[in-house]
Structures are given as structure tokens and as C-alpha cells.
C-alpha atoms as a PDB file:
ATOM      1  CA  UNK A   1       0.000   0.000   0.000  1.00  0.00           C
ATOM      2  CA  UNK A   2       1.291   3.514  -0.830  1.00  0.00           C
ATOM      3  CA  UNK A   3       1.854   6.310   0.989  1.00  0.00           C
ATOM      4  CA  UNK A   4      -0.124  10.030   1.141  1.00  0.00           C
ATOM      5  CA  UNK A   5       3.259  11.145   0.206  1.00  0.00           C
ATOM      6  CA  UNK A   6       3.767   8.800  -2.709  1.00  0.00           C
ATOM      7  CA  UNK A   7       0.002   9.739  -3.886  1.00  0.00           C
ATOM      8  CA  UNK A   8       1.173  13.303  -3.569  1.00  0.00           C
ATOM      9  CA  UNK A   9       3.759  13.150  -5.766  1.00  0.00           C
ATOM     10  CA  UNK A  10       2.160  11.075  -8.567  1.00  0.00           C
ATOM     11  CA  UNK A  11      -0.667  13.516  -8.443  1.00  0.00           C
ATOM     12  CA  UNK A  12      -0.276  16.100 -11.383  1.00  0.00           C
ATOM     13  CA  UNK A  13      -1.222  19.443  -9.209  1.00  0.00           C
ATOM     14  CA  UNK A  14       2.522  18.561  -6.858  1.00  0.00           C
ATOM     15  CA  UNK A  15       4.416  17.700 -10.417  1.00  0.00           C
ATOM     16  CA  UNK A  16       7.936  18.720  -9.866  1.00  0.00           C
ATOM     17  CA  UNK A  17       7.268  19.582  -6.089  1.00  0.00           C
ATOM     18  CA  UNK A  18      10.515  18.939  -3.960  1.00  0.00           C
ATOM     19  CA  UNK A  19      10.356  15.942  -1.437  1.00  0.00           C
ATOM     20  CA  UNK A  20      10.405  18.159   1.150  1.00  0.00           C
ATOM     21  CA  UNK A  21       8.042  20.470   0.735  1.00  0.00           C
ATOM     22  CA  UNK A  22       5.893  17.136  -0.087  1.00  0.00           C
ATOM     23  CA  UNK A  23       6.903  15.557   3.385  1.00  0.00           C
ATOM     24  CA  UNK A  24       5.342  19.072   4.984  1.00  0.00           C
ATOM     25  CA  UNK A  25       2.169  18.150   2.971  1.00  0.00           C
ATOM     26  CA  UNK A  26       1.789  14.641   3.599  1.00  0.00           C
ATOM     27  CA  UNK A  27       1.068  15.711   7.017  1.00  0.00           C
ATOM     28  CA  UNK A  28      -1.824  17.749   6.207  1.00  0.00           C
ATOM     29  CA  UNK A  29      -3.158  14.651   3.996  1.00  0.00           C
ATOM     30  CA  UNK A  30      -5.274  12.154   4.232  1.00  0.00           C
ATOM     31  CA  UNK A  31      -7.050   9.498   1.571  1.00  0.00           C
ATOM     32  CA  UNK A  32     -11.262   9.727   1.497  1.00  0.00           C
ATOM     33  CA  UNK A  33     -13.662   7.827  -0.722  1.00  0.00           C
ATOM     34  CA  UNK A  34     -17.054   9.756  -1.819  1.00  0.00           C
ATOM     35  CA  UNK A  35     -20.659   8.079  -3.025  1.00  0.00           C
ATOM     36  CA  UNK A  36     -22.359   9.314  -5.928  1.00  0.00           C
ATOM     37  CA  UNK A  37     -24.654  12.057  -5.250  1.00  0.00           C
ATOM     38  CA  UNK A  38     -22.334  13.118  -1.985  1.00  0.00           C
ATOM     39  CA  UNK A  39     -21.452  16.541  -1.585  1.00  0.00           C
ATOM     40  CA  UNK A  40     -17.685  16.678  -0.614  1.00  0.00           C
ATOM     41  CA  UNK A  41     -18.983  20.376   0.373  1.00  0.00           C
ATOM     42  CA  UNK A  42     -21.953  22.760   0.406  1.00  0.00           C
ATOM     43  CA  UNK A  43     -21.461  26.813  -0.218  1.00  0.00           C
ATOM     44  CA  UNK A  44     -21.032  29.229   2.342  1.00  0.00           C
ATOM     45  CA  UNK A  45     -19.560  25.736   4.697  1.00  0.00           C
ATOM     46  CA  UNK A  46     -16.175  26.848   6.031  1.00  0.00           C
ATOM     47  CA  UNK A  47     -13.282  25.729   3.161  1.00  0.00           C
ATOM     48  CA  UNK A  48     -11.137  23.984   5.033  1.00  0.00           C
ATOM     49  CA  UNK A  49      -9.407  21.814   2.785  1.00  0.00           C
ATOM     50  CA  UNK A  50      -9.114  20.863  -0.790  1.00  0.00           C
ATOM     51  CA  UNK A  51      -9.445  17.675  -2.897  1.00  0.00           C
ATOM     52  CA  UNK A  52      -6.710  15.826  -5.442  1.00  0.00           C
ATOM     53  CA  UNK A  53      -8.958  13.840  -7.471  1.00  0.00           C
ATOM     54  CA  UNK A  54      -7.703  10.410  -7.678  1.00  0.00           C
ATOM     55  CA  UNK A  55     -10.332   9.161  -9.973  1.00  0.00           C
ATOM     56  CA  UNK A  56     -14.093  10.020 -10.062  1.00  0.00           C
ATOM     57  CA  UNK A  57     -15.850  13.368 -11.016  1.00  0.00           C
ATOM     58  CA  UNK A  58     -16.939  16.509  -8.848  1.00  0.00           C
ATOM     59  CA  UNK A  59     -19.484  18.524  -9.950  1.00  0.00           C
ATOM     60  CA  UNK A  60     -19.047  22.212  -8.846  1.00  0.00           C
ATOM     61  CA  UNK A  61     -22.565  23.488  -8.978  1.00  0.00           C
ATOM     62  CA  UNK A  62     -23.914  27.351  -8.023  1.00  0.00           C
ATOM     63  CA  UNK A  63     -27.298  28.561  -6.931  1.00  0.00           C
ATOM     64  CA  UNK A  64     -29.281  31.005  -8.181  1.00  0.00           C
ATOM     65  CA  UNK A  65     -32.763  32.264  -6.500  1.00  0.00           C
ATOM     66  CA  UNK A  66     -35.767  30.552  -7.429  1.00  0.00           C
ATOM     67  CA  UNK A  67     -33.611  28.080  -9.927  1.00  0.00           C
ATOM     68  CA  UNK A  68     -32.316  24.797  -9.881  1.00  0.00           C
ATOM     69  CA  UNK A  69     -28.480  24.259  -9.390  1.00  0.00           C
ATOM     70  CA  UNK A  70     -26.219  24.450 -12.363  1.00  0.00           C
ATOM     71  CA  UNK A  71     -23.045  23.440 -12.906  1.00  0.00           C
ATOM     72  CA  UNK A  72     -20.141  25.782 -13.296  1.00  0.00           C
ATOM     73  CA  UNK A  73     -17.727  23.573 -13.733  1.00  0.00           C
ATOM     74  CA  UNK A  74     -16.848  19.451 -13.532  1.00  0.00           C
ATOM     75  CA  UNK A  75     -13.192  18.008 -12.310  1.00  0.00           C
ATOM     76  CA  UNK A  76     -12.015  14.529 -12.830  1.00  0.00           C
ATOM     77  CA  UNK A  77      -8.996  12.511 -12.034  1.00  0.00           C
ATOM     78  CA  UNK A  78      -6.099  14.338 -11.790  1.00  0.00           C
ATOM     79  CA  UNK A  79      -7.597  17.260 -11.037  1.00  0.00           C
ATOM     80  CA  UNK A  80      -7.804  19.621  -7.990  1.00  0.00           C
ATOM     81  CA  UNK A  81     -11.296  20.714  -6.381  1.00  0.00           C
ATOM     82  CA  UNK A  82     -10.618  23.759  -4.460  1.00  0.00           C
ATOM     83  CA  UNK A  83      -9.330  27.286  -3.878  1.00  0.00           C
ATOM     84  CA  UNK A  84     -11.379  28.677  -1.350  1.00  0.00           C
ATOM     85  CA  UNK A  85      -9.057  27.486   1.430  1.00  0.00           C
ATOM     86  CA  UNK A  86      -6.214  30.140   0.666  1.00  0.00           C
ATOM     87  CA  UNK A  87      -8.242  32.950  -0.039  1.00  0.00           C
ATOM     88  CA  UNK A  88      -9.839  34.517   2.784  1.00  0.00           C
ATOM     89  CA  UNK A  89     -12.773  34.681   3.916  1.00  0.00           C
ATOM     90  CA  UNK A  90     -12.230  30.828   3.373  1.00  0.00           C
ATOM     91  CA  UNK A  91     -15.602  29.696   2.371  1.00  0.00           C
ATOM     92  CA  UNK A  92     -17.286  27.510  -0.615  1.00  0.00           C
ATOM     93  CA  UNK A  93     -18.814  29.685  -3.015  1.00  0.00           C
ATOM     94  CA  UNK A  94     -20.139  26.762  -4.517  1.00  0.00           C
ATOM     95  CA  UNK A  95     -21.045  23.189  -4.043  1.00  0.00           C
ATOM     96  CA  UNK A  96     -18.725  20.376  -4.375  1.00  0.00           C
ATOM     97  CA  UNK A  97     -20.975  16.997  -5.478  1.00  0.00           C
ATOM     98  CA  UNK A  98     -19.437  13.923  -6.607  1.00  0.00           C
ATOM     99  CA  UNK A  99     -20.980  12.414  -9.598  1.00  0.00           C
ATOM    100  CA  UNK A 100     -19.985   9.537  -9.376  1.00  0.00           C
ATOM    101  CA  UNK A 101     -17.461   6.804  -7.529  1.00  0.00           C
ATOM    102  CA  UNK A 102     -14.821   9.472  -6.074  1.00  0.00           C
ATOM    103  CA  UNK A 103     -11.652   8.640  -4.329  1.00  0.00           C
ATOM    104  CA  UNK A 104      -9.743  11.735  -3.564  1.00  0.00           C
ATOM    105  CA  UNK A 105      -6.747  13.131  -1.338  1.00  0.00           C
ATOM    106  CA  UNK A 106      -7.935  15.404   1.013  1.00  0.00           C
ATOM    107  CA  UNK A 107      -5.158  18.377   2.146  1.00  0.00           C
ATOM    108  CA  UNK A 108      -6.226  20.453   5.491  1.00  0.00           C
ATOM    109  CA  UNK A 109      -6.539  23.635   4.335  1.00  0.00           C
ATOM    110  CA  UNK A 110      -5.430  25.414   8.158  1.00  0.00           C
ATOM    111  CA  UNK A 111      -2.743  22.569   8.690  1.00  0.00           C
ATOM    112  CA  UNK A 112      -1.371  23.830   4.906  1.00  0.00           C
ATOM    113  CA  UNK A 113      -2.006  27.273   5.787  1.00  0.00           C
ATOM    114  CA  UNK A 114       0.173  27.080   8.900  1.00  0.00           C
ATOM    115  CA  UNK A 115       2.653  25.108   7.219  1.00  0.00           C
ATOM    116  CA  UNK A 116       3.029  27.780   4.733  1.00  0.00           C
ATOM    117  CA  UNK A 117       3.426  30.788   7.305  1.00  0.00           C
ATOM    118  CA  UNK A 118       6.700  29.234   8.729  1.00  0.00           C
ATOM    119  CA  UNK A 119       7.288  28.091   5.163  1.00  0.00           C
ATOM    120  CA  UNK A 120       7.067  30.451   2.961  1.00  0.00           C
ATOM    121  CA  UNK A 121       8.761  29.083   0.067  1.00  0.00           C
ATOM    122  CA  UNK A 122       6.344  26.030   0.327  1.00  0.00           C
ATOM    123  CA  UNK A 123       3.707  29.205   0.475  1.00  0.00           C
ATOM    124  CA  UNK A 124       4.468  30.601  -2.866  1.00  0.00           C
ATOM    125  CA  UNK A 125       4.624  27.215  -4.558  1.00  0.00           C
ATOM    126  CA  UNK A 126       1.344  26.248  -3.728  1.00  0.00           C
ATOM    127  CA  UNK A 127       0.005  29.869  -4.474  1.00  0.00           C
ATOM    128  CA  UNK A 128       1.881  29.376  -8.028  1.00  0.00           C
ATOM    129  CA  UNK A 129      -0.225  26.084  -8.317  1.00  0.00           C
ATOM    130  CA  UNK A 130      -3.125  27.368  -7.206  1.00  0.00           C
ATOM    131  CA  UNK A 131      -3.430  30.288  -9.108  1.00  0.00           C
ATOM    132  CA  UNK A 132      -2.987  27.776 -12.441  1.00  0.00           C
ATOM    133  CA  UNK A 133      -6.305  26.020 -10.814  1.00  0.00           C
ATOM    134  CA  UNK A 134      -7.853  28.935 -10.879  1.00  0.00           C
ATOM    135  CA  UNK A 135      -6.967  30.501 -14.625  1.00  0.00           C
ATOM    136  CA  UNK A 136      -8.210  27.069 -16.069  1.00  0.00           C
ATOM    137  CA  UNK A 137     -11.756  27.736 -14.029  1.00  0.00           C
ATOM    138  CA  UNK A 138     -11.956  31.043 -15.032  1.00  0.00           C
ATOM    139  CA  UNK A 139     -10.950  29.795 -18.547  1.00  0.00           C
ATOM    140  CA  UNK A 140     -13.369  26.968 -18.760  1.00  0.00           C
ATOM    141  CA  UNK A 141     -16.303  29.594 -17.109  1.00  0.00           C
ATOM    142  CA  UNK A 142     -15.646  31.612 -19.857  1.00  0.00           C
ATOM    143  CA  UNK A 143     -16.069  28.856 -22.359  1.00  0.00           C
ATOM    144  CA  UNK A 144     -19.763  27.965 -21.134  1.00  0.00           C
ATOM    145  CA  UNK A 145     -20.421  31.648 -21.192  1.00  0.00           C
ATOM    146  CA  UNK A 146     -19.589  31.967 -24.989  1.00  0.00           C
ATOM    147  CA  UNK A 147     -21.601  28.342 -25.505  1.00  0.00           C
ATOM    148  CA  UNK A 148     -24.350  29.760 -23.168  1.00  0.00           C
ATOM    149  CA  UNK A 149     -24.835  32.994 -24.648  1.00  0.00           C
ATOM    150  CA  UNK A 150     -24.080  32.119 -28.331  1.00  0.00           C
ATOM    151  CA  UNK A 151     -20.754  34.461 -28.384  1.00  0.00           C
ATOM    152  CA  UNK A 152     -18.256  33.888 -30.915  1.00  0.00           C
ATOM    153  CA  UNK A 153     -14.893  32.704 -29.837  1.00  0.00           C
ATOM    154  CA  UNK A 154     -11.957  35.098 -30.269  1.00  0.00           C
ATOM    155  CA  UNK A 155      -9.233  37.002 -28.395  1.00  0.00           C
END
């Protein structure tokens, strides 16, 4: 059986991490296993932690008053679910549902966090991979917008 460290570092979000700074994470780490239909969080919850998808998909799904949910975004294997622990005021703006079978690697976010104060090399590469997570979301968002609202593609 493999360690959270080993699952770390095959995981494509820690690709070309250091050992070290991997060692720092592994104790922050643990391995969880999600239903279909669970919610690995609901918006507004405090974000506390974030999610290497080992296989499985998350949907991240929004609310709107007086509508269904809709997804914003999916995430599959290899993929990270996830920000909101970093960025103050450290809370979901979104649900987190697994779609189906998920097994996932679940980081503390305030273990990381504190980790990353007395760290703060470890700090800025985790900001550098987080703010990559974030560009593809933003990219992606703006992708259903265009399908959503019939825009042509461009820029």
C-alpha cells in the first residue's frame, strides 16, 4: 500500500514539487472515498481543505434564487477541487458533489495554511499552483459563457 506522500507526488497538481516540501504536505493529507450524489462540500460551509482527485468526477454546482443548481464547472482525475481554502474569507462559493465513484486526497486547508506561514517558500509554490487552478476555471467559465450565450470565440 502507498503512501499520502507517494500519492502526492504522482498527483499532477505537486508535479515537480521537492520531497520536502511534499513531506510538509503529507502531514496535512489524508485518503477519502465519496458516493455518488455526496457533496464533498456545500457553499457558504467553512473551506477547510481541498481535494486531489484520484479518480471520479466533482461537480461544482452554483445557486441562483428561485432556480435549480447548475453546474459551473466538472473536475475529474487528476484534477484539484478547491481554492477557497487560501483565499480569505475561506468559504465555498459553490457546491462540491461527486458524480460519481470518487476517491480523492484530502489536504487540510489550516494545517497547509500554517505550514506555509513558517514556510514560505512552500507558500508561494502552492500559491503558483493554485493560481494555475484557478486561470483554467476562469478559462473553462468563460467557455460555457460563450456556448451559453451564443458568443463567438476570439481574443
Amino acid at each position: 500500500m502507498r503512501t499520502a506522500g507517494q500519492l502526492l507526488a504522482e498527483h499532477p497538481f505537486f508535479e515537480g514539487m521537492d520531497d520536502a516540501a511534499l513531506d510538509l504536505i503529507e502531514g496535512c493529507t489524508r485518503l477519502e472515498h465519496y458516493r455518488p450524489e455526496q457533496f464533498l462540500f456545500r457553499e457558504a460551509e467553512a473551506a477547510d481543505q481541498f481535494f486531489l482527485l484520484r479518480s471520479g468526477h466533482v461537480a461544482l454546482e452554483c445557486h441562483a434564487p428561485g432556480r435549480p443548481a447548475y453546474v459551473l464547472d466538472s473536475v475529474a482525475a487528476g484534477g484539484v477541487v478547491g481554492w477557497s481554502w487560501l483565499v480569505p474569507p475561506y468559504r465555498w462559493f459553490c457546491d462540491g458533489r461527486a458524480t460519481e465513484e470518487v476517491s480523492a486526497l484530502v489536504v487540510d486547508g489550516r494545517c497547509l495554511r500554517a505550514k506555509c506561514e513558517e514556510n514560505p517558500a512552500l507558500g508561494y509554490a502552492l500559491l503558483q499552483r493554485v493560481a494555475h487552478v484557478m486561470y483554467q476555471r476562469l478559462q473553462s467559465a468563460r467557455v460555457r459563457l460563450q456556448d451559453l450565450y451564443g458568443v463567438p470565440g476570439g481574443a
